[in-house]
Protein backbone atom coordinates (compact mmCIF):
# COMPACT_ATOMS: atom_id res chain seq x y z
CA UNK A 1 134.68 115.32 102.07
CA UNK A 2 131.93 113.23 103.07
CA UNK A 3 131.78 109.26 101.68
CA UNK A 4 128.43 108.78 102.79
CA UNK A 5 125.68 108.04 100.32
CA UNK A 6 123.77 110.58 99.02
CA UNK A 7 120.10 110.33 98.66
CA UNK A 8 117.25 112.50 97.35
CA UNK A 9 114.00 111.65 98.52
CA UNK A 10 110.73 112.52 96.01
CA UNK A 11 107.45 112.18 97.26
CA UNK A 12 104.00 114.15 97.43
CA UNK A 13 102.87 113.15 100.91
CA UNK A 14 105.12 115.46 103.39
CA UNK A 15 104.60 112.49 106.46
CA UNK A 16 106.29 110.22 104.08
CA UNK A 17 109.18 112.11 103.26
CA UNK A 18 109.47 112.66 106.69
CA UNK A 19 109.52 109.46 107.59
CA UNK A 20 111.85 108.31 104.99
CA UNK A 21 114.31 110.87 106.19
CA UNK A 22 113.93 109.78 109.52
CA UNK A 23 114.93 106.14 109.14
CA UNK A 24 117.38 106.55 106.58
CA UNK A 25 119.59 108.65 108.77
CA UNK A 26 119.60 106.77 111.40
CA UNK A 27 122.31 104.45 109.03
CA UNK A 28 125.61 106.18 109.80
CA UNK A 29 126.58 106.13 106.13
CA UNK A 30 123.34 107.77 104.17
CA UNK A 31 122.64 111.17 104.24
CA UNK A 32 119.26 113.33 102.65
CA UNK A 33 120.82 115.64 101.08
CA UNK A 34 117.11 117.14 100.30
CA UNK A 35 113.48 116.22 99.20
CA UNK A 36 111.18 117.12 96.08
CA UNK A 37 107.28 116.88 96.31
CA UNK A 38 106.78 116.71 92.26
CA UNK A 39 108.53 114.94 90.07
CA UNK A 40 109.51 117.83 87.70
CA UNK A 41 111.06 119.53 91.61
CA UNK A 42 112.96 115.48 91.59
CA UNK A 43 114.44 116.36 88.18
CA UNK A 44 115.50 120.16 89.05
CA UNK A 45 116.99 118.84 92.50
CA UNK A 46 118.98 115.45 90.67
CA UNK A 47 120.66 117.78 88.21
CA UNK A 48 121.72 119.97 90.52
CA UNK A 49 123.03 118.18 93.73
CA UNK A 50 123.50 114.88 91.88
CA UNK A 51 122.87 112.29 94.48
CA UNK A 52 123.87 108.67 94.06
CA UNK A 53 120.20 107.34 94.82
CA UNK A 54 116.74 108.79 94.13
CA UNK A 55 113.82 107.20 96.59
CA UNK A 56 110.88 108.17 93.56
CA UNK A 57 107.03 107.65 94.87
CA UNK A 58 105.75 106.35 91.47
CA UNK A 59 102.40 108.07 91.84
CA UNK A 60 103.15 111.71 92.39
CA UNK A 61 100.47 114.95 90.84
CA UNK A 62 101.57 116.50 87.32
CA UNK A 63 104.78 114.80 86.24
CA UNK A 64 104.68 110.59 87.91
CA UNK A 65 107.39 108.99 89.20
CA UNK A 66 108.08 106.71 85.99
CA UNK A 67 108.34 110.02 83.74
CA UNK A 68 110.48 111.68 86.38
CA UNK A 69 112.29 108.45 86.73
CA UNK A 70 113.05 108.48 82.49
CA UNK A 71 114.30 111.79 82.41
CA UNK A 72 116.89 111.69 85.43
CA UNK A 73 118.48 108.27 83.65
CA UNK A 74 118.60 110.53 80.64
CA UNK A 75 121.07 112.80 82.82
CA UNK A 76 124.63 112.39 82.22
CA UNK A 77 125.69 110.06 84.94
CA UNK A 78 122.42 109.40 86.61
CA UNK A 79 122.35 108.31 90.14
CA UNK A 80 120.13 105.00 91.01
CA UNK A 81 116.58 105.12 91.17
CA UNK A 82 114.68 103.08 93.97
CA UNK A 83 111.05 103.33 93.34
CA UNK A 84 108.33 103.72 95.94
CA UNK A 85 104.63 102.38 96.03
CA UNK A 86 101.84 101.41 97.81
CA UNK A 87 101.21 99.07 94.70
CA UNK A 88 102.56 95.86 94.58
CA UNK A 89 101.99 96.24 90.80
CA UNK A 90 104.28 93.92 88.35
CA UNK A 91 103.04 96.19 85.71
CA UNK A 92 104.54 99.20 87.56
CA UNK A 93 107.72 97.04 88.38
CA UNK A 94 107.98 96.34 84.81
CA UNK A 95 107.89 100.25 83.25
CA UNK A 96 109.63 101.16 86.00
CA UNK A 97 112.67 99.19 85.29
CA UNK A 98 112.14 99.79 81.27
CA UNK A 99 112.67 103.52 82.87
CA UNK A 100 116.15 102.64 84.53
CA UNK A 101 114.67 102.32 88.28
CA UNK A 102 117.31 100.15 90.02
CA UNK A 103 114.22 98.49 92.21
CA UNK A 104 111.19 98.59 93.80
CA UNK A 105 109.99 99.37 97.29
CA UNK A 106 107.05 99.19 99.22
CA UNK A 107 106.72 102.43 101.36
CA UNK A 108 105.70 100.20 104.34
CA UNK A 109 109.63 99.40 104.13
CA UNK A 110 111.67 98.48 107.45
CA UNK A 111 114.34 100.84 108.01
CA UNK A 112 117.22 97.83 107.58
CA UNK A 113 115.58 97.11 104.19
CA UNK A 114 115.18 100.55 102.74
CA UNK A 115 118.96 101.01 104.01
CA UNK A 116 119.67 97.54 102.03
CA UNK A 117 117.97 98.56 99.21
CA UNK A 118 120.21 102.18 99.15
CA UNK A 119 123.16 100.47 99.50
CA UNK A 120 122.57 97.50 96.67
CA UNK A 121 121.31 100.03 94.24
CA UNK A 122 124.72 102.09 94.60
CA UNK A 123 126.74 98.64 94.55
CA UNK A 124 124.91 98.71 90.82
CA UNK A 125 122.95 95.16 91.41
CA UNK A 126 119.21 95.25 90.59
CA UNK A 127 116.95 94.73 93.83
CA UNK A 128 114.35 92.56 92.46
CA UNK A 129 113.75 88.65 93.22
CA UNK A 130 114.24 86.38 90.75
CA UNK A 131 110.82 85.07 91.19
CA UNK A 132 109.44 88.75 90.87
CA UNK A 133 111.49 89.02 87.41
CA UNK A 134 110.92 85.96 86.18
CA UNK A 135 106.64 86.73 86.65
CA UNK A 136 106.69 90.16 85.39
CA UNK A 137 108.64 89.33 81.85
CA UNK A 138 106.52 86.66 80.87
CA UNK A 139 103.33 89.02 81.84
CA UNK A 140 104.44 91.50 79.60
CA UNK A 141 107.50 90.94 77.43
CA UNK A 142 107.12 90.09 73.91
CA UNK A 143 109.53 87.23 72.96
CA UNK A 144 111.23 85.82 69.83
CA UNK A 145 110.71 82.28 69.35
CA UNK A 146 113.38 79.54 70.80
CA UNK A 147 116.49 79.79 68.81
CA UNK A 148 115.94 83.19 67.07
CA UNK A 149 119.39 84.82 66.76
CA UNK A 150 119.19 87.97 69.40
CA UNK A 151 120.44 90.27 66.56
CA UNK A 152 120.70 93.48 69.19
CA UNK A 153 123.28 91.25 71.23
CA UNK A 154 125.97 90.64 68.47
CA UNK A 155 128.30 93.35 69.48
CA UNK A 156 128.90 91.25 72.63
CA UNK A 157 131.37 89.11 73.06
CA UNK A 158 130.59 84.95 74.55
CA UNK A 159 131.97 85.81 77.67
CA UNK A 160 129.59 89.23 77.71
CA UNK A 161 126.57 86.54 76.76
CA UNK A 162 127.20 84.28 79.58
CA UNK A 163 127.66 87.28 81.98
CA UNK A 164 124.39 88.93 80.46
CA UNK A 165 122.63 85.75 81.08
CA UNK A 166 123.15 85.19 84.74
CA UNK A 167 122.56 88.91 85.49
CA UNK A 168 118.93 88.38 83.34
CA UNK A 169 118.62 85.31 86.02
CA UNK A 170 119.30 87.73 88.46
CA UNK A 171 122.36 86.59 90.05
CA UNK A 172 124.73 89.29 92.13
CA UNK A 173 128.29 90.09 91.08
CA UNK A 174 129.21 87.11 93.57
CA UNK A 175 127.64 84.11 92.16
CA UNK A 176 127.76 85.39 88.43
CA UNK A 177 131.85 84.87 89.42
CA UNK A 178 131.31 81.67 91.17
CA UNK A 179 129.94 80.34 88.23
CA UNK A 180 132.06 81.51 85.70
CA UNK A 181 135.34 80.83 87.72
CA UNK A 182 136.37 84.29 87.65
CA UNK A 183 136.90 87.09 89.81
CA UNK A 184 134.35 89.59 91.18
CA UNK A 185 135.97 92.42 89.98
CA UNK A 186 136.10 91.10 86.33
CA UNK A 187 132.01 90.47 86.10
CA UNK A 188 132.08 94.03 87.23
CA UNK A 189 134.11 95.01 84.31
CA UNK A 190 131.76 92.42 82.53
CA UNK A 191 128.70 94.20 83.34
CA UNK A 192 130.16 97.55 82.65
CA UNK A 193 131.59 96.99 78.69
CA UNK A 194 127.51 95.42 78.26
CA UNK A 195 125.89 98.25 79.60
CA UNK A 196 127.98 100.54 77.37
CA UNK A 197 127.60 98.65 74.28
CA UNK A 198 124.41 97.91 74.56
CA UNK A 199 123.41 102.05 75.26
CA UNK A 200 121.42 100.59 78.95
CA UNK A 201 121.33 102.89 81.67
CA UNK A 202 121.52 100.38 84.34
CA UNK A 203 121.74 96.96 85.65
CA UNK A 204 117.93 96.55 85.55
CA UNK A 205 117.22 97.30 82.11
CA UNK A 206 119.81 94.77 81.26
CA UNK A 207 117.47 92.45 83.13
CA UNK A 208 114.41 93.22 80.83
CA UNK A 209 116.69 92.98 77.51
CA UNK A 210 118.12 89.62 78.02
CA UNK A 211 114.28 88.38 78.37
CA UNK A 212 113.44 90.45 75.47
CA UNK A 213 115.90 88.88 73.03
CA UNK A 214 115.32 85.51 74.22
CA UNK A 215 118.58 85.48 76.06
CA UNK A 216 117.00 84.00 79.14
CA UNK A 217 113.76 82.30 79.28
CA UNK A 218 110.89 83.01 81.76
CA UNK A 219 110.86 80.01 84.70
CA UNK A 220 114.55 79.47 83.36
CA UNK A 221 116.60 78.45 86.28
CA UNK A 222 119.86 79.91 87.64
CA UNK A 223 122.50 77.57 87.41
């Protein structure tokens, strides 16, 4: 059985699927297991092979990438979503993490940062700067005011709200344990009880609910 990562590329332009294909398997551990040129073929081809990533062009005929996008995270067990542009749009950043997309590429991408990307998306982490977050939510989240009791974040425990904050600063598994003076694997188990409680698909839209309950503040500083 192969432990290679499995990746679904979906994209309207046949040279760029190509080319996708091309670079990603020249990493030894990702493998195409097929491509879709619509994003209703994307959703047909997820449910059936179920990859563990999904390279999405955001701007695709009929069905877009962001719609696709919402209805593969509404899958049982999703795979990660890694969407592709030619925009450098926060706008489309933003929806497209609201849909679940794990990140954001530029289809210019080097082949050792698309494989990057692949492999942080599986590892669950969000690939998007903090600088790029940060911008984005204070563009177009709407906040409560300073001190305003996050009601949607009582079922979490104080150790779940500290967690939940540094992952809205968008620290990795690593420093989020650094900080707390715990182990790796615990932030993991961390990040996995507030996903589930919370009803999030993913990492990312973790990201966008700690700025939309006020949990983290835009231009707030990792510690």
């Amino acid at each position: 059985m192969s432990d290679k990562i499995r990746v679904l590329v979906a994209d309207d332009e046949a040279l760029i699927r190509d080319g996708l294909r091309a670079i990603a398997e020249l990493e030894g551990d990702i493998e195409i297991v097929a491509d879709a040129a619509t994003g209703s073929e994307a959703i047909q081809l997820a449910r059936t092979l179920k990859p563990d990533v999904v390279l999405m062009d955001i701007r695709m005929p009929g069905m877009d990438g962001l719609a696709a996008t919402r209805a593969i995270m509404a899958e049982p067990a999703p795979p990660r979503v890694l969407v592709l542009t030619i925009f450098d749009s926060d706008e489309f950043v933003y929806r497209a993490m609201k849909a679940g997309a794990s990140g954001f590429l530029l289809k210019d991408v080097r082949r050792g940062q698309l494989a990057d990307a692949i492999r942080t998306a599986v590892a669950g982490d969000t690939l998007l700067a903090p600088v790029i977050t940060r911008r984005l939510i204070e563009r177009f989240c709407r906040q409560p005011a300073p001190g305003q009791t996050p009601a949607q974040l009582a079922c979490l425990t104080s150790r779940e709200l500290q967690v939940l904050r540094l992952v809205g600063r968008g620290q990795p598994n690593s420093a989020i344990a650094a900080s707390l003076f715990i182990a790796e694997t615990t932030v993991k188990t961390h990040v996995a009880h507030i996903l589930a409680k919370l009803g999030l698909a993913d990492r990312a839209q973790a990201v966008v609910l700690a700025y939309e309950t006020g949990l983290v503040q835009p231009g707030e500083q990792a510690p």
